[in-house]
N, C-alpha and C. Protein backbone atom coordinates (compact mmCIF):
# COMPACT_ATOMS: atom_id res chain seq x y z
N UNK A 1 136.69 152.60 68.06
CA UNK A 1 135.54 153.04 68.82
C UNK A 1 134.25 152.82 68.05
N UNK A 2 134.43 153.28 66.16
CA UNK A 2 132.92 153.27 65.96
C UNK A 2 132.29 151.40 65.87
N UNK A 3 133.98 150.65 65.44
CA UNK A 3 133.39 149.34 65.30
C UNK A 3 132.94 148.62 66.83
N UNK A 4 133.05 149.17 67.83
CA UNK A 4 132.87 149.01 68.79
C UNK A 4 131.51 149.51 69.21
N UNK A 5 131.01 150.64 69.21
CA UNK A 5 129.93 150.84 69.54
C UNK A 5 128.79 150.31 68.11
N UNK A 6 129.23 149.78 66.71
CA UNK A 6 128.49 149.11 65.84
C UNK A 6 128.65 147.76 66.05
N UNK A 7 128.86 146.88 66.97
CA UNK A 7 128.91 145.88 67.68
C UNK A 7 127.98 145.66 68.25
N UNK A 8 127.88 146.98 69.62
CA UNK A 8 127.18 146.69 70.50
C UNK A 8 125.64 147.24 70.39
N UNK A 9 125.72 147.90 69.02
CA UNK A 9 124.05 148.19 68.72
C UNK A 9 123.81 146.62 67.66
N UNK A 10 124.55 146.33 67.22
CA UNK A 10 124.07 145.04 66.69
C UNK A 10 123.56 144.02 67.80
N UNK A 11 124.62 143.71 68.87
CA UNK A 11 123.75 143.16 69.87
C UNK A 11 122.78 143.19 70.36
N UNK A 12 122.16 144.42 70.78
CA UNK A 12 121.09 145.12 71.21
C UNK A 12 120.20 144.64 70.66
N UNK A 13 120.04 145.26 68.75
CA UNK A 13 118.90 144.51 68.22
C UNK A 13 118.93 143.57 68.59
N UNK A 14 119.92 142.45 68.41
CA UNK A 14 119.44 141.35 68.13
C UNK A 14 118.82 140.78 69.27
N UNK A 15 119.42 141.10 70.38
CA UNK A 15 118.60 140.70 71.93
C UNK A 15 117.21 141.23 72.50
N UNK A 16 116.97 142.25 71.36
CA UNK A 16 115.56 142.81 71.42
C UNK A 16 114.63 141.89 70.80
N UNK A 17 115.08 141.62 69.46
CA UNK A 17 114.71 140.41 68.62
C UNK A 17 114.37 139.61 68.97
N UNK A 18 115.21 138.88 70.07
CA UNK A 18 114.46 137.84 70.68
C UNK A 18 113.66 137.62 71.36
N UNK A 19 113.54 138.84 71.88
CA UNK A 19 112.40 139.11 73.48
C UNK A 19 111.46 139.29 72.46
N UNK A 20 110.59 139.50 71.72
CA UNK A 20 109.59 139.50 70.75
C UNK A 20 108.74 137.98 70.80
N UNK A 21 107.57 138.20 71.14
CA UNK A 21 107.03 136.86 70.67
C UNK A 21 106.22 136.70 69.29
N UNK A 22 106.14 135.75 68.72
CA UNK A 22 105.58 135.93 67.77
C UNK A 22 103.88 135.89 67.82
N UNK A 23 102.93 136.47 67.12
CA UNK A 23 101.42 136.30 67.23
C UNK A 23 101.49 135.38 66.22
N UNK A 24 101.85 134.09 66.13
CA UNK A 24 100.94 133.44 64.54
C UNK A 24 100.15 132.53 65.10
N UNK A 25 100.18 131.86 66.43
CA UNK A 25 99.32 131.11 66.57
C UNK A 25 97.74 131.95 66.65
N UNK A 26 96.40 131.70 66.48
CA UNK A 26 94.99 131.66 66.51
C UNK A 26 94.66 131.41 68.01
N UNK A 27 93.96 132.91 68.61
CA UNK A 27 93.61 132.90 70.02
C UNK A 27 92.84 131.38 70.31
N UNK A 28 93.18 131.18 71.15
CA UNK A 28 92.78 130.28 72.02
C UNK A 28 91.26 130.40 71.97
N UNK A 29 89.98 129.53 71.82
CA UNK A 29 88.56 129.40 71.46
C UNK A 29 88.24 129.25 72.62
N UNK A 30 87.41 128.99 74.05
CA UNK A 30 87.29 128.34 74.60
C UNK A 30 86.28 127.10 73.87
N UNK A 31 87.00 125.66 74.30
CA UNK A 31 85.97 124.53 73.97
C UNK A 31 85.10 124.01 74.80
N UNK A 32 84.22 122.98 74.99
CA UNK A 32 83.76 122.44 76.26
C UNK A 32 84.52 121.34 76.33
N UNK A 33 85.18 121.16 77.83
CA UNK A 33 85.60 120.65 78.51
C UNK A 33 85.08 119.00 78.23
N UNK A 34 86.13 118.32 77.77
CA UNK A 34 85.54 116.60 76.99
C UNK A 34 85.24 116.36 78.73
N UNK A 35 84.37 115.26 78.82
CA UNK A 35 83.95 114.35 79.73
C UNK A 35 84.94 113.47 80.31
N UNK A 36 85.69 113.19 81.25
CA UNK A 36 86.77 112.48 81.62
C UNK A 36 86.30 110.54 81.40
N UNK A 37 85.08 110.38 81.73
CA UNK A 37 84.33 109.51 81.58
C UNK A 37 84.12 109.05 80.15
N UNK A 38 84.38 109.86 79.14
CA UNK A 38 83.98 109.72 77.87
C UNK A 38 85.49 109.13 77.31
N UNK A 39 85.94 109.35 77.68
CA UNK A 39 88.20 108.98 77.42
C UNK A 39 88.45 107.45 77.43
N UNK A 40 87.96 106.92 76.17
CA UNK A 40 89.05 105.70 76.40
C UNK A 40 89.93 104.78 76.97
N UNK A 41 91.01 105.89 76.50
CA UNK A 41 92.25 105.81 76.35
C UNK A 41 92.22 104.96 77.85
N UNK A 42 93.24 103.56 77.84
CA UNK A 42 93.97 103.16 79.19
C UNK A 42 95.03 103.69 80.07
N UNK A 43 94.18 104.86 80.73
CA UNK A 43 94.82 105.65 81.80
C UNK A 43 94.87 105.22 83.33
N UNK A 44 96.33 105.26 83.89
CA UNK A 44 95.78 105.02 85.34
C UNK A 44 95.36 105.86 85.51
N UNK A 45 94.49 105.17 86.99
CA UNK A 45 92.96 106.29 87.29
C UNK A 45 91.72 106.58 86.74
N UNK A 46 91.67 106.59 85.48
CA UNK A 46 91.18 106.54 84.55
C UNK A 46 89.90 105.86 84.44
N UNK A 47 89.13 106.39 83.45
CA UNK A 47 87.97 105.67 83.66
C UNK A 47 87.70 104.35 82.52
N UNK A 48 87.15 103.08 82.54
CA UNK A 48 87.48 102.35 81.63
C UNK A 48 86.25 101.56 81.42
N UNK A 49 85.43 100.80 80.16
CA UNK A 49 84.60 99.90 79.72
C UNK A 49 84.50 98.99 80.81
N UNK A 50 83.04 99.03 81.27
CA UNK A 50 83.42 97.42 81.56
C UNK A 50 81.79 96.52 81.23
N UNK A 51 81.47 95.21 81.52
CA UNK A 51 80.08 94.91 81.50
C UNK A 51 79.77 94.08 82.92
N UNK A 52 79.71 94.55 83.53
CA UNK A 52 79.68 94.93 85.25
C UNK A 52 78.33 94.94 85.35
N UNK A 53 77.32 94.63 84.55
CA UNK A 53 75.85 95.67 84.69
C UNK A 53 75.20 94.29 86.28
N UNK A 54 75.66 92.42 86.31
CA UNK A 54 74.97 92.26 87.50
C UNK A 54 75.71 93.33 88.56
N UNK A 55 76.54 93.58 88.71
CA UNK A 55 76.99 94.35 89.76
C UNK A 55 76.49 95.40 89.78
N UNK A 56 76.58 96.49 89.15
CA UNK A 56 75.79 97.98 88.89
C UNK A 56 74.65 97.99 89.53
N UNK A 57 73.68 96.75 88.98
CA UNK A 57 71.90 96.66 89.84
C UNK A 57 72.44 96.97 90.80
N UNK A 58 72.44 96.05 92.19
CA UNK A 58 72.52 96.90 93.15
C UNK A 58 73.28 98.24 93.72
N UNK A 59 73.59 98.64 92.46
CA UNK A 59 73.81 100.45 92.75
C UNK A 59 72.89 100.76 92.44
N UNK A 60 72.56 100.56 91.25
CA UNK A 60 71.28 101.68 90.77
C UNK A 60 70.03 101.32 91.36
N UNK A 61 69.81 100.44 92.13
CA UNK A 61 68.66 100.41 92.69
C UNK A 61 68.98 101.31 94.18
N UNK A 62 70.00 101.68 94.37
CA UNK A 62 70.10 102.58 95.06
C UNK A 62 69.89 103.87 94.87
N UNK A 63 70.07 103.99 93.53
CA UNK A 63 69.85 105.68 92.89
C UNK A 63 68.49 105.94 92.53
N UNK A 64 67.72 104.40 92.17
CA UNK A 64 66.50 104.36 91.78
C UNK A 64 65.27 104.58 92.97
N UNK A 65 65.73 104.50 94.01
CA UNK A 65 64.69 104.73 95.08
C UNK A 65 65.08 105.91 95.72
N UNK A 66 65.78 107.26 95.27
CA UNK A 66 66.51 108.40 95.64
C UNK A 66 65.07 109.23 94.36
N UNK A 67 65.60 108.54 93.05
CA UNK A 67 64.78 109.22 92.26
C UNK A 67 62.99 108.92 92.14
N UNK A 68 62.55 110.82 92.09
CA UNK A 68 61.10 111.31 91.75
C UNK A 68 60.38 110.93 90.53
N UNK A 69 59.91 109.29 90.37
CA UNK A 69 59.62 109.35 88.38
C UNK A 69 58.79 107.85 89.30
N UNK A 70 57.96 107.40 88.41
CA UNK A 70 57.06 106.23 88.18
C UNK A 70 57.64 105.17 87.05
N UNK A 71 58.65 105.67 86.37
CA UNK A 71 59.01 104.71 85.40
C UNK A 71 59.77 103.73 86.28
N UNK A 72 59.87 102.80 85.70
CA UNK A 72 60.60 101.71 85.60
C UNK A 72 61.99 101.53 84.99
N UNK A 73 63.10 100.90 85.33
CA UNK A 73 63.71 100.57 84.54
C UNK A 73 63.73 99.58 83.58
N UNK A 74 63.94 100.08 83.01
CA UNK A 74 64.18 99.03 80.96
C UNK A 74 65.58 97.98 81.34
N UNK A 75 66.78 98.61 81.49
CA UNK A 75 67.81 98.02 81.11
C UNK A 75 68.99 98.90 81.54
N UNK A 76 69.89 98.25 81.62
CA UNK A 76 71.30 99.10 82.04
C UNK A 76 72.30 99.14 80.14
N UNK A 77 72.22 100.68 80.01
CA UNK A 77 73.09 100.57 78.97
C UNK A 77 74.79 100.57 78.81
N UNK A 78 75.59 101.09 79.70
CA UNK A 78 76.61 100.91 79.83
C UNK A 78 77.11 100.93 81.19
N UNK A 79 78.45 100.44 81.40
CA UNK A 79 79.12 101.06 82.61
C UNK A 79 80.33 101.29 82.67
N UNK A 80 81.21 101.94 83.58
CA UNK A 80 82.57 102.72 83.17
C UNK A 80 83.02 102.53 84.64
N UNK A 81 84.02 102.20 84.89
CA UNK A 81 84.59 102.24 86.65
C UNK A 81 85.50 102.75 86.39
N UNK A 82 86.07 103.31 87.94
CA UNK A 82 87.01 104.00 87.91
C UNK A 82 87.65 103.49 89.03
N UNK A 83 88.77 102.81 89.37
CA UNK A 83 89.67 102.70 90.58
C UNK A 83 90.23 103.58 91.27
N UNK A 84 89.62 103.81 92.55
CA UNK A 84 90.08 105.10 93.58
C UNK A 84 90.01 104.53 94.90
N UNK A 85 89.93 104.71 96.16
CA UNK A 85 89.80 104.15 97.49
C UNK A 85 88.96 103.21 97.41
N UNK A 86 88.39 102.36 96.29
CA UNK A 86 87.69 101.88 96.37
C UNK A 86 87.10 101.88 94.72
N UNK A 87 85.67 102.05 94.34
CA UNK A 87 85.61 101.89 92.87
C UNK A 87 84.57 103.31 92.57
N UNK A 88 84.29 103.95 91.44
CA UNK A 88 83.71 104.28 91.01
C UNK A 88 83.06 104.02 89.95
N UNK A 89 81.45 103.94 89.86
CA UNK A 89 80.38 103.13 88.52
C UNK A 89 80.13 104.50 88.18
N UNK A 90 80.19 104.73 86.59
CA UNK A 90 79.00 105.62 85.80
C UNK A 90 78.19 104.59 85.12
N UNK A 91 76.86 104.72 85.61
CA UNK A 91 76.06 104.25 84.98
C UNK A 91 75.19 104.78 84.16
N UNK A 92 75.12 103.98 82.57
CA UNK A 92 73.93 104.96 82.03
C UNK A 92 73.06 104.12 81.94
N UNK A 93 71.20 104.18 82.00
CA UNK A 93 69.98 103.34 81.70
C UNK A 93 68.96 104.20 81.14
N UNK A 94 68.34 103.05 80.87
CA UNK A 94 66.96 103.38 80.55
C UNK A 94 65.86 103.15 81.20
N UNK A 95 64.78 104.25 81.17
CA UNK A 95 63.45 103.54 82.03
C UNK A 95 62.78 103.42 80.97
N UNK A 96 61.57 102.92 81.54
CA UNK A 96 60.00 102.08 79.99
C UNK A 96 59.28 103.00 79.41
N UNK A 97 59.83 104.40 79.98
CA UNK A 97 59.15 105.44 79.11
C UNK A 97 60.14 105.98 77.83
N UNK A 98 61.65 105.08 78.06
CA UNK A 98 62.18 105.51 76.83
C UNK A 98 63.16 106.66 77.28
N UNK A 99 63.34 107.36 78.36
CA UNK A 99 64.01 108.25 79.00
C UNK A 99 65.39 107.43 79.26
N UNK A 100 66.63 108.23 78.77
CA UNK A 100 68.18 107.49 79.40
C UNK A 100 68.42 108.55 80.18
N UNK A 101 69.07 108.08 81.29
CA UNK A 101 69.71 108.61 82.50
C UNK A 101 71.25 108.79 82.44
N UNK A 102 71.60 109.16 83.72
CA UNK A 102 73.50 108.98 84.06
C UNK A 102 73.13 109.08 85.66
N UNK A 103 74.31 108.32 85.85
CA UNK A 103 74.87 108.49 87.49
C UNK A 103 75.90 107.96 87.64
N UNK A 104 76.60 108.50 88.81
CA UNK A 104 77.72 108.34 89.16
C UNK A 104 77.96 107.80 90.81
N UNK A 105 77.86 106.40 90.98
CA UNK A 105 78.27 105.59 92.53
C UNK A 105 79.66 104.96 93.05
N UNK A 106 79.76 105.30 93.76
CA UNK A 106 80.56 104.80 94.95
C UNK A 106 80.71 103.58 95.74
N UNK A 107 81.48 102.70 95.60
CA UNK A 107 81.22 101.74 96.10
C UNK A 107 82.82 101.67 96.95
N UNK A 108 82.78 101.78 98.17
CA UNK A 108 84.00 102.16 99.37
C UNK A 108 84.67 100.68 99.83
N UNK A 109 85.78 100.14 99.92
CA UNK A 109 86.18 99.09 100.26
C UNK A 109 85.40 98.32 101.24
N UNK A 110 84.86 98.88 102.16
CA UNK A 110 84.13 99.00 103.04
C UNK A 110 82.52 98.18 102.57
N UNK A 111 82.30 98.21 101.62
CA UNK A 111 81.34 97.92 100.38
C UNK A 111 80.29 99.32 100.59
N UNK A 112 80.47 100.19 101.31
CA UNK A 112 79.29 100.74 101.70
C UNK A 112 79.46 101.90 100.13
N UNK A 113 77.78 101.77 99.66
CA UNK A 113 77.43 103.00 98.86
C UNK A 113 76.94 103.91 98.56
N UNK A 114 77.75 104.52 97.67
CA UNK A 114 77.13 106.31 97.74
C UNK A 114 76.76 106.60 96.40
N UNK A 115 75.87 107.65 96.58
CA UNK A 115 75.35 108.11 95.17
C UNK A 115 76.52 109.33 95.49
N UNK A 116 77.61 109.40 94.46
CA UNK A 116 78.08 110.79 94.03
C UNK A 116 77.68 111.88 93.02
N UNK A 117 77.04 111.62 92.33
CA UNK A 117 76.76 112.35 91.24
C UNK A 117 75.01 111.75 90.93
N UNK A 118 73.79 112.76 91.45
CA UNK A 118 72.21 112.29 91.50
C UNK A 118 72.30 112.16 89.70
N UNK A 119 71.26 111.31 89.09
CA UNK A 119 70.76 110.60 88.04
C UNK A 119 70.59 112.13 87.29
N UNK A 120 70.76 112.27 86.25
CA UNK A 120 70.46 113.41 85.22
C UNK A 120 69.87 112.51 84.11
N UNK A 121 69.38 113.25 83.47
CA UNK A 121 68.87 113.09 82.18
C UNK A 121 69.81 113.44 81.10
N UNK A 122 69.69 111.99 80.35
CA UNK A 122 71.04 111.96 78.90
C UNK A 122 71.81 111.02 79.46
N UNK A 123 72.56 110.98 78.27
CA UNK A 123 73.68 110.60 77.90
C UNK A 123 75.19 110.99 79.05
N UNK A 124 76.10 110.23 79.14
CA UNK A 124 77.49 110.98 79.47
C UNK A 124 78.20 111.53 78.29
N UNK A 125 78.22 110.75 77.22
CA UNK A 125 79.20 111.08 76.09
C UNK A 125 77.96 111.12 74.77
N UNK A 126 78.51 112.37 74.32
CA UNK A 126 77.13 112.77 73.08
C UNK A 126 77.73 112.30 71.89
């Protein structure tokens, strides 16, 4: 009987034991959220390099007559597509006052385009 009931308190612990989690990992920080646009990496879906910029003009001259400013554009500094129903451009530029932008267009099989994301000020990837 007693090796019997010193059995079954050994079990016990030990099944208590396990239900225990351990704390050693370091709470969770919150970070900011990386830029999906900023990612490399060759992902399907994904967003990827390209130098697309004759094509881009006629996007951004679509975004460019949306936007409130007198500058001019300088130059197209990068672009990034994304394959979805069709394509997605991030474009980043510059106007002649030295100001870089971002936007984000749509271009629908259809060819028809959209501004998805209006021109901000900066950078996409810091």
């Amino acid at each position: 009987m007693k090796k019997t009931l010193l059995a079954s308190l050994v079990c016990v612990v030990a099944l208590a034991g396990c239900n225990q989690k351990e704390e050693t990992e370091a709470p969770a920080q919150s970070q900011p959220e990386a830029n999906p646009i900023c990612n490399l990496e060759k992902l399907p879906g994904g967003w990827s390099q390209s130098d697309m910029t004759d094509e881009a003009q006629p996007l951004l001259d679509v975004v460019l007559a949306q936007m409130n400013t007198s500058a001019k554009l300088k130059q197209i500094l990068s672009v990034r597509t994304q394959v979805v129903s069709g394509m997605n451009y991030a474009i980043e530029f510059e106007m002649d006052n030295g100001e870089i932008w971002n936007t984000i267009v749509y271009r629908s099989l259809d060819d028809e385009i959209k501004m998805t994301q209006p021109a901000k000020l900066g950078r996409f990837c810091s």
